[in-house]
PDB file of N, CA and C in Angstrom:
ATOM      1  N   UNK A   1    -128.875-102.242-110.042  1.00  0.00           N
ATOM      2  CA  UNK A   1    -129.767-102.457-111.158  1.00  0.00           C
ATOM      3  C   UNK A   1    -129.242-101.676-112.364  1.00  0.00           C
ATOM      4  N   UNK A   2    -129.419-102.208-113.234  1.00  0.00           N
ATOM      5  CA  UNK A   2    -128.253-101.668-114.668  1.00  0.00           C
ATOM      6  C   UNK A   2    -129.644-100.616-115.573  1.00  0.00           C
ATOM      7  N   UNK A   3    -129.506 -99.493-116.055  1.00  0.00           N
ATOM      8  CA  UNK A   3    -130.336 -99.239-116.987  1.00  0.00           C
ATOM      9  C   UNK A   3    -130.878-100.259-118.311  1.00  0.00           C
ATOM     10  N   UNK A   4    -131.535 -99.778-118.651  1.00  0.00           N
ATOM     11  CA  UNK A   4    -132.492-100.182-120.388  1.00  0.00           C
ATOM     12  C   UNK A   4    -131.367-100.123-121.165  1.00  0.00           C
ATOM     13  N   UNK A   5    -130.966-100.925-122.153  1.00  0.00           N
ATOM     14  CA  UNK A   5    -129.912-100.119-123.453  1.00  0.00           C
ATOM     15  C   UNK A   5    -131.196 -99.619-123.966  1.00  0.00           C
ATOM     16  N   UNK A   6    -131.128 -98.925-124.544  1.00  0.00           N
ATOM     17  CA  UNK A   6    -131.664 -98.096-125.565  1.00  0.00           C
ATOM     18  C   UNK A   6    -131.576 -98.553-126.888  1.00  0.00           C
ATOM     19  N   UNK A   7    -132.894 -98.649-128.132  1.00  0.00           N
ATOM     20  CA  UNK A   7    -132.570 -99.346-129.296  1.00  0.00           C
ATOM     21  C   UNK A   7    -131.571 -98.606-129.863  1.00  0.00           C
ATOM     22  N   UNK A   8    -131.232 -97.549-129.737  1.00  0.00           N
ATOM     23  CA  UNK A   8    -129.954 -96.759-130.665  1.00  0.00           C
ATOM     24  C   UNK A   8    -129.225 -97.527-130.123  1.00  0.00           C
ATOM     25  N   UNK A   9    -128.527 -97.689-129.263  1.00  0.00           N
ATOM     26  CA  UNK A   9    -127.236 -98.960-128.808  1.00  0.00           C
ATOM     27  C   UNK A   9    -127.474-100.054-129.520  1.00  0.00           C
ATOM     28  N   UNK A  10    -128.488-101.093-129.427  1.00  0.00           N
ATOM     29  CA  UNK A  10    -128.619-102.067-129.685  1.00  0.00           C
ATOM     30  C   UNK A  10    -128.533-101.974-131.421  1.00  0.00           C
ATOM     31  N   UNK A  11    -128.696-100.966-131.952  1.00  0.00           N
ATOM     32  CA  UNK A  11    -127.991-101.081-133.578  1.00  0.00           C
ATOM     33  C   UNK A  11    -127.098-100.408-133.712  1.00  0.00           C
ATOM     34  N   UNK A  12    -126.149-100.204-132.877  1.00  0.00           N
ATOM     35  CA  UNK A  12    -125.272 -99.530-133.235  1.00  0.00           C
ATOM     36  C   UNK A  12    -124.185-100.445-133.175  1.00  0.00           C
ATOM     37  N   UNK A  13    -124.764-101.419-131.724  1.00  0.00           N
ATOM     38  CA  UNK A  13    -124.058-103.157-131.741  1.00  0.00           C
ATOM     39  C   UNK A  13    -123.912-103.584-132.983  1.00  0.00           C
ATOM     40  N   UNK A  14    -125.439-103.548-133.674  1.00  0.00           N
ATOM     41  CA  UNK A  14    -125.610-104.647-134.634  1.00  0.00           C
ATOM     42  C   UNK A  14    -124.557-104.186-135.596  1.00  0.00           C
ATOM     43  N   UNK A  15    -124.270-102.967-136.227  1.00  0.00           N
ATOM     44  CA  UNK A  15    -123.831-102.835-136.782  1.00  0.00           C
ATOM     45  C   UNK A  15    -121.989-102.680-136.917  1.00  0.00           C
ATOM     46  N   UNK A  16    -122.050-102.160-135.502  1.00  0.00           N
ATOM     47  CA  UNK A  16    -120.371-102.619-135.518  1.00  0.00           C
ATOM     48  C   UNK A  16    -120.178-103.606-135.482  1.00  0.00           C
ATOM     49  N   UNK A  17    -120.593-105.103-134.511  1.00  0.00           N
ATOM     50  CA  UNK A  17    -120.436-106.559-135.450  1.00  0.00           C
ATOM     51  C   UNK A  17    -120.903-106.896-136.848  1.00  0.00           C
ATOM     52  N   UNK A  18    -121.628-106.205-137.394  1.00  0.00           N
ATOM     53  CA  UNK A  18    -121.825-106.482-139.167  1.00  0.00           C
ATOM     54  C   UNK A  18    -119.798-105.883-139.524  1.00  0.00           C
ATOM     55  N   UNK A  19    -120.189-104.681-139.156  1.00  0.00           N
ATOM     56  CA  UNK A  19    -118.862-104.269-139.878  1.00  0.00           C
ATOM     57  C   UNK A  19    -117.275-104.911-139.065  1.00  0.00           C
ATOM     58  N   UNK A  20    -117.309-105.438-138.287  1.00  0.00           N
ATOM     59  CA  UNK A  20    -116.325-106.350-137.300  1.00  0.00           C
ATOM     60  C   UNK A  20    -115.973-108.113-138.327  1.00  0.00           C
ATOM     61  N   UNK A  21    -117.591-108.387-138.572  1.00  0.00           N
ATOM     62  CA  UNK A  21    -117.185-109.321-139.349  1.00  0.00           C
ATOM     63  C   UNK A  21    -117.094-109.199-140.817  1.00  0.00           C
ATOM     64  N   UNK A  22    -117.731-108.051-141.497  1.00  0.00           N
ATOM     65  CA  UNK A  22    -117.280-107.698-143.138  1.00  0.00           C
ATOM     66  C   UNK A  22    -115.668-107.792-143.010  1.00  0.00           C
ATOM     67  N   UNK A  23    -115.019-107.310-142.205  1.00  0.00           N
ATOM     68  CA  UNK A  23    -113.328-106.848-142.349  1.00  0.00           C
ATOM     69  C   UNK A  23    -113.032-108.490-142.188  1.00  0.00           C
ATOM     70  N   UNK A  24    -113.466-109.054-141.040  1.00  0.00           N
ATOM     71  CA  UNK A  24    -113.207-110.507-141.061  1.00  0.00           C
ATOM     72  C   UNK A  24    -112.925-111.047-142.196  1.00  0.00           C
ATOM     73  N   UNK A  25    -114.386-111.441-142.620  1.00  0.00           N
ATOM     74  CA  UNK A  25    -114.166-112.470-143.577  1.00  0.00           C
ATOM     75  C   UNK A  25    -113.757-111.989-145.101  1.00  0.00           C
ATOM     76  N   UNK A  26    -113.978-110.825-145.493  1.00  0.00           N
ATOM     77  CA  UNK A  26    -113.060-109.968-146.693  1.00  0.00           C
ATOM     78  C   UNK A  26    -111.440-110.274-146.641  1.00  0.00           C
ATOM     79  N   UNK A  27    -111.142-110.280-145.436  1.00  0.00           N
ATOM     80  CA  UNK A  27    -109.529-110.365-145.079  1.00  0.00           C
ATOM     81  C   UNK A  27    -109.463-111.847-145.275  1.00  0.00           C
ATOM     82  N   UNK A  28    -110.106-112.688-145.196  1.00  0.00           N
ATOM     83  CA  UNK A  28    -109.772-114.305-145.151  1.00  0.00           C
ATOM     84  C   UNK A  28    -110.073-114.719-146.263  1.00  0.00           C
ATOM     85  N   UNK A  29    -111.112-114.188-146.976  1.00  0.00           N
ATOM     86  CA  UNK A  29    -110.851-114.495-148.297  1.00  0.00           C
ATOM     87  C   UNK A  29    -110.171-113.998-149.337  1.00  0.00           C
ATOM     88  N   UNK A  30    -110.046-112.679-148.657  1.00  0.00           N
ATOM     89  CA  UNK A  30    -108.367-111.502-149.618  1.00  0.00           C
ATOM     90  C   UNK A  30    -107.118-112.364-149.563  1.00  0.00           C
ATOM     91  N   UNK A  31    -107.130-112.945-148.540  1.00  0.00           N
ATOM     92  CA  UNK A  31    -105.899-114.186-148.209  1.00  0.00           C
ATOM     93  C   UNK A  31    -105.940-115.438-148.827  1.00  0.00           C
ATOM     94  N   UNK A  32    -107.175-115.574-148.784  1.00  0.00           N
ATOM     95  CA  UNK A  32    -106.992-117.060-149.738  1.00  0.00           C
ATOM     96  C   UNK A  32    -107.132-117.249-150.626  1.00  0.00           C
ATOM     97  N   UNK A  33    -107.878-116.045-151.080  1.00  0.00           N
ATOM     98  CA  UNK A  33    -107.243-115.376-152.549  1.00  0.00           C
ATOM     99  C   UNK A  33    -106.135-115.563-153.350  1.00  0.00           C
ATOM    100  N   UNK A  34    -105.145-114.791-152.247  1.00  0.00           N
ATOM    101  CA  UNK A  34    -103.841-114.407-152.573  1.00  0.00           C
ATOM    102  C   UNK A  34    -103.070-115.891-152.874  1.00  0.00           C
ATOM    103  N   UNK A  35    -103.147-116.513-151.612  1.00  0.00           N
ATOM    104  CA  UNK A  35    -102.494-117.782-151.682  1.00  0.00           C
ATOM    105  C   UNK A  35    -102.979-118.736-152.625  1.00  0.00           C
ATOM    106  N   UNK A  36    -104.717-118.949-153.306  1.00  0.00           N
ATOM    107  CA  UNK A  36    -104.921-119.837-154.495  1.00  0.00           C
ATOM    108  C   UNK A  36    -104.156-119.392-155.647  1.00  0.00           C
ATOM    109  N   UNK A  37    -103.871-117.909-155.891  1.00  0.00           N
ATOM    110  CA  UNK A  37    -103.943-116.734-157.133  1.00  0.00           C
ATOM    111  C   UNK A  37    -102.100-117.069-157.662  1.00  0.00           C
ATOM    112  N   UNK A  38    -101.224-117.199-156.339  1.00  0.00           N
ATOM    113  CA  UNK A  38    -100.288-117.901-156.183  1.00  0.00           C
ATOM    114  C   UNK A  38     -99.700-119.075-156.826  1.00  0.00           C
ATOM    115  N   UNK A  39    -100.462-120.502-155.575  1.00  0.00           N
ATOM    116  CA  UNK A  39    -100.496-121.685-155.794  1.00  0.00           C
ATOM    117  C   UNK A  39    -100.807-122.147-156.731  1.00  0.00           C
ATOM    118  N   UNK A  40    -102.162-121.673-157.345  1.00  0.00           N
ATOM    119  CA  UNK A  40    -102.769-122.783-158.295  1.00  0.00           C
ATOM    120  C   UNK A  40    -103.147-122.280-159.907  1.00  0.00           C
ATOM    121  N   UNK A  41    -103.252-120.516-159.508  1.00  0.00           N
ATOM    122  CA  UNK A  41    -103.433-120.026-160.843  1.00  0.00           C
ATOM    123  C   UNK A  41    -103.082-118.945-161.131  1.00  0.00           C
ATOM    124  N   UNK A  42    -101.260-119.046-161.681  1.00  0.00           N
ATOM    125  CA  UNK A  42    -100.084-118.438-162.174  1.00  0.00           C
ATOM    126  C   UNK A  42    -100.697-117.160-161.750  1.00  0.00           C
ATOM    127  N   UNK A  43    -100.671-116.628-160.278  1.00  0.00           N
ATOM    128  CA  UNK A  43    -100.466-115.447-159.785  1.00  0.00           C
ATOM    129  C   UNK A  43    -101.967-114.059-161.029  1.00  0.00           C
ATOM    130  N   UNK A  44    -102.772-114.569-161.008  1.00  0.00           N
ATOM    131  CA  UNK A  44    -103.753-113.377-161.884  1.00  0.00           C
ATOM    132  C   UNK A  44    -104.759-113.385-160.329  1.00  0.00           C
ATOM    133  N   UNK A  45    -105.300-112.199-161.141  1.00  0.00           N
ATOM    134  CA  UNK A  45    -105.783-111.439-159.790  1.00  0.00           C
ATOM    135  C   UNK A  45    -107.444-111.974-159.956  1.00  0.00           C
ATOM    136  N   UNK A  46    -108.420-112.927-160.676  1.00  0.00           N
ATOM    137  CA  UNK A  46    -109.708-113.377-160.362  1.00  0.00           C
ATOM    138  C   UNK A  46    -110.017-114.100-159.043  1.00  0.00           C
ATOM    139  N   UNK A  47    -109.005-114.573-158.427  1.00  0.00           N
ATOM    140  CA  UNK A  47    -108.897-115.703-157.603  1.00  0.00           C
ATOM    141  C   UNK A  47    -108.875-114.592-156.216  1.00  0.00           C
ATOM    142  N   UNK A  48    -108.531-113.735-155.968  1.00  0.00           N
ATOM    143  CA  UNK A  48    -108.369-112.434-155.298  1.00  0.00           C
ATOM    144  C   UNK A  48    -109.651-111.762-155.423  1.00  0.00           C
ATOM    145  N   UNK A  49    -110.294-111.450-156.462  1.00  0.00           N
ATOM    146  CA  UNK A  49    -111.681-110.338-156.088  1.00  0.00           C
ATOM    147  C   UNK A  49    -112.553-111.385-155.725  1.00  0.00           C
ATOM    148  N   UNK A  50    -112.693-112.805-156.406  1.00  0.00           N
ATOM    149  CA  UNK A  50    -113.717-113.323-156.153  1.00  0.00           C
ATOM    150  C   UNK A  50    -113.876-113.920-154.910  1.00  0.00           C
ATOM    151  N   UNK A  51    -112.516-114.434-154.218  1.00  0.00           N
ATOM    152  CA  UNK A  51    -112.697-114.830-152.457  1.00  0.00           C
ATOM    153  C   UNK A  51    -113.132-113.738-152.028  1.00  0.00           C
ATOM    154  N   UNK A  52    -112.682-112.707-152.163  1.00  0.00           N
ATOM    155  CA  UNK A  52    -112.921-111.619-151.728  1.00  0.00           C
ATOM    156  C   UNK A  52    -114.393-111.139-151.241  1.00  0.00           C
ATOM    157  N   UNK A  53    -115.038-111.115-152.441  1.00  0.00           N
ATOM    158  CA  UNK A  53    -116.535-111.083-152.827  1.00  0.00           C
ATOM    159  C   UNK A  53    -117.315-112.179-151.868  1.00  0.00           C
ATOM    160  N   UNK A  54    -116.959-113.601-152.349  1.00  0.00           N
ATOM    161  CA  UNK A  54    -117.105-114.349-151.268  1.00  0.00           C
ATOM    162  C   UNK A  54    -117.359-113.753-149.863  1.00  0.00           C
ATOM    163  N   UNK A  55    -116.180-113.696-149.229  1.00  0.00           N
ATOM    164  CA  UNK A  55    -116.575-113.240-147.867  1.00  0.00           C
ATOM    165  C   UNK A  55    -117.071-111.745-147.741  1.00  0.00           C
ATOM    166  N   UNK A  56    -117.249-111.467-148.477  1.00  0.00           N
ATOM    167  CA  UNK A  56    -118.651-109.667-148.098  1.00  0.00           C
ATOM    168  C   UNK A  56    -119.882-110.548-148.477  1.00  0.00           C
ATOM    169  N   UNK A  57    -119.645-111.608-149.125  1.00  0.00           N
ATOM    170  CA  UNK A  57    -120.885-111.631-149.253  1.00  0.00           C
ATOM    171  C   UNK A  57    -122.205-112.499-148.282  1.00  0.00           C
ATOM    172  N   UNK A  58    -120.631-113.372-147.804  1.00  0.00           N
ATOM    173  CA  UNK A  58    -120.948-113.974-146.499  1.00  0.00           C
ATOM    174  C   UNK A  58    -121.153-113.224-145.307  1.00  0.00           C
ATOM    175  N   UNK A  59    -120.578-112.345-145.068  1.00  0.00           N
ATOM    176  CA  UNK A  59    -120.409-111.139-143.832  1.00  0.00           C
ATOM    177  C   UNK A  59    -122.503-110.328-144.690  1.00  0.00           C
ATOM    178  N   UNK A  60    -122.319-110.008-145.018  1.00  0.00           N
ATOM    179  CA  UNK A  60    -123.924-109.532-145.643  1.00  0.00           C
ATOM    180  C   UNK A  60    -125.052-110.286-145.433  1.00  0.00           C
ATOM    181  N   UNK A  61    -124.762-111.570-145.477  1.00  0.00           N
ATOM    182  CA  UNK A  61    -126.078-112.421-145.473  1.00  0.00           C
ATOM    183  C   UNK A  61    -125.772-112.560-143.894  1.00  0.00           C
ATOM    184  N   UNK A  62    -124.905-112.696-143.078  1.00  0.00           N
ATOM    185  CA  UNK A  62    -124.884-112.765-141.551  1.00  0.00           C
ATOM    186  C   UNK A  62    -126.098-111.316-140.754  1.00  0.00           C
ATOM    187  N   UNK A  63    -125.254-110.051-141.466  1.00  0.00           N
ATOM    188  CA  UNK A  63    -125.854-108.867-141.443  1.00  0.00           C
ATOM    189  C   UNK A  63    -127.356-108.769-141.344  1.00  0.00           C
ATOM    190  N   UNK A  64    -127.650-109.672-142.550  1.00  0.00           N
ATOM    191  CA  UNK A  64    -128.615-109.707-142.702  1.00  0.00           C
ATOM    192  C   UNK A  64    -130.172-109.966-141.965  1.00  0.00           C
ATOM    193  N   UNK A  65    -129.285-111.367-141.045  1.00  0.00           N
ATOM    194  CA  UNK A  65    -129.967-112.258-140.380  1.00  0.00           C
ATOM    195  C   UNK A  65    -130.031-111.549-138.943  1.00  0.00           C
ATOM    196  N   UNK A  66    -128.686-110.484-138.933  1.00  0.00           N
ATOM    197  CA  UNK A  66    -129.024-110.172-137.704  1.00  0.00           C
ATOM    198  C   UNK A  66    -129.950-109.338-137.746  1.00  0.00           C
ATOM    199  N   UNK A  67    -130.249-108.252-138.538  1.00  0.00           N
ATOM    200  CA  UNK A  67    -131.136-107.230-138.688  1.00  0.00           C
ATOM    201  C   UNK A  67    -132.533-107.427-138.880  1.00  0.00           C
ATOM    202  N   UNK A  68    -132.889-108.676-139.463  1.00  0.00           N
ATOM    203  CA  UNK A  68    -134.085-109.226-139.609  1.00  0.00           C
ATOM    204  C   UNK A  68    -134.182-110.565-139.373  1.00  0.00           C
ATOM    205  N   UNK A  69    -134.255-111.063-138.351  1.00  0.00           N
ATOM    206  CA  UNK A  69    -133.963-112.678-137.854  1.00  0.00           C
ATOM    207  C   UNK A  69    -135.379-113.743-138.597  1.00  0.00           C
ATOM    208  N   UNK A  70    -136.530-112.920-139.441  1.00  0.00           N
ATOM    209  CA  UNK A  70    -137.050-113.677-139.897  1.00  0.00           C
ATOM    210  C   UNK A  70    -136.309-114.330-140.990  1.00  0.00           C
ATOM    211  N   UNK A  71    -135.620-113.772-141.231  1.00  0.00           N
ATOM    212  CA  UNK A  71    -135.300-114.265-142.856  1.00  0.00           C
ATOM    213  C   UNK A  71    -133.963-116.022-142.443  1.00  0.00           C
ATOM    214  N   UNK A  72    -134.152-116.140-140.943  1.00  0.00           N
ATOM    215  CA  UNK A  72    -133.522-117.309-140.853  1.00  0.00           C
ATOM    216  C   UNK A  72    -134.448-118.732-141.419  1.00  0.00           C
ATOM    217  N   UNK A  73    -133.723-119.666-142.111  1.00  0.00           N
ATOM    218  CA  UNK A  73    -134.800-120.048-142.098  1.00  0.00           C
ATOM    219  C   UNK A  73    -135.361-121.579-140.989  1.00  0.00           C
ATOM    220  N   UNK A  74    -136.597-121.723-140.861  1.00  0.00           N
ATOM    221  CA  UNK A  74    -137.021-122.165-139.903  1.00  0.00           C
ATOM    222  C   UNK A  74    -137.954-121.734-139.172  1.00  0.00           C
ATOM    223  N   UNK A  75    -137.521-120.168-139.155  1.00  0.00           N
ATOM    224  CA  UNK A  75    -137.808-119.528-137.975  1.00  0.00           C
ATOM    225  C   UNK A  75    -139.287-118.524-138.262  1.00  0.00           C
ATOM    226  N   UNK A  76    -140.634-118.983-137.644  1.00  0.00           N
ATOM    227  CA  UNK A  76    -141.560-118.756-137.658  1.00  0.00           C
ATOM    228  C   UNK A  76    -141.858-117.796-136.465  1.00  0.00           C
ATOM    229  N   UNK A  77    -142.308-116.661-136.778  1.00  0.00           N
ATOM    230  CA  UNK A  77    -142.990-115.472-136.332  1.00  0.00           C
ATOM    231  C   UNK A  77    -144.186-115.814-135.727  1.00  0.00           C
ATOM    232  N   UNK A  78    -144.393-115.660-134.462  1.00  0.00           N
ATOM    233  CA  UNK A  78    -145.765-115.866-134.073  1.00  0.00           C
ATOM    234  C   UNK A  78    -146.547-114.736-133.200  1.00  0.00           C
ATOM    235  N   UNK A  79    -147.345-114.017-133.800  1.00  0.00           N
ATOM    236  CA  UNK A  79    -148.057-112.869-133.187  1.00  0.00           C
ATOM    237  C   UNK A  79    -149.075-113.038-131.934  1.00  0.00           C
ATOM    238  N   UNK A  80    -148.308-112.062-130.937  1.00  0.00           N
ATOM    239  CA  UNK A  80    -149.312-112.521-129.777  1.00  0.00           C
ATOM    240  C   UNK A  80    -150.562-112.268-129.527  1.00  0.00           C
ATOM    241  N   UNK A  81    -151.726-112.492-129.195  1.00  0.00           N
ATOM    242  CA  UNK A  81    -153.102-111.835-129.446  1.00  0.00           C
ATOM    243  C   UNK A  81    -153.745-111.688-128.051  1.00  0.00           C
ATOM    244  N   UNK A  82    -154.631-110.330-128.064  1.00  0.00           N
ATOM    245  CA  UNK A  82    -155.286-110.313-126.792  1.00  0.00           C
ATOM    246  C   UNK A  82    -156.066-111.349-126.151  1.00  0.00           C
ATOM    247  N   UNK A  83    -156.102-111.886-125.382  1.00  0.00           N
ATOM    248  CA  UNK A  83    -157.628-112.386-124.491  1.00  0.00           C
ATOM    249  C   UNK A  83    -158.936-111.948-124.623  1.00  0.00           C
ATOM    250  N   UNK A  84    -159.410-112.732-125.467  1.00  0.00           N
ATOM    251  CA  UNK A  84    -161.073-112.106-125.383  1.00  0.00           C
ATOM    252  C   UNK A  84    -162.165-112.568-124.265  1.00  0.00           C
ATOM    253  N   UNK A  85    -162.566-111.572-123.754  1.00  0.00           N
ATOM    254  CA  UNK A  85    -163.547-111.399-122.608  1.00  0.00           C
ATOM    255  C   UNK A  85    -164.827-112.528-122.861  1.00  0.00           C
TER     256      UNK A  85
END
């Protein structure tokens, strides 16, 4: 029989996958950055902060959802109530 995690574990999860996928998707859009900033517009660096930005900002709103799963949307909260006698 395995112990309880403990809620300190369970955000400490949450948060090393928040920060597992910030590096993610920062790096994929630092990259595709690089390669639009390149390809399509004579090498200046807007094309670079703003993918960039992009994916933190995508990695944040993930964060987000994990930390507070109401804010998915759809997803309705329903409070359980005692039995009355």
């Amino acid at each position: 029989m395995s112990k309880p995690t403990s809620s300190e574990e369970i955000v400490s999860q949450k948060y090393d996958r928040c920060l597992a996928d910030l590096l993610v998707k920062a790096g994929v859009g630092f990259g595709v950055g690089v390669v639009a900033s390149v390809i399509l517009f004579k090498r200046r660096t807007w094309p670079v902060a703003l993918s960039t930005g992009f994916g933190m900002g995508a990695a944040y709103a993930d964060c987000d959802r994990s930390f507070n799963p109401a804010r998915i949307p759809g997803t309705r909260i329903i409070t359980q109530t005692e039995p009355s006698n």
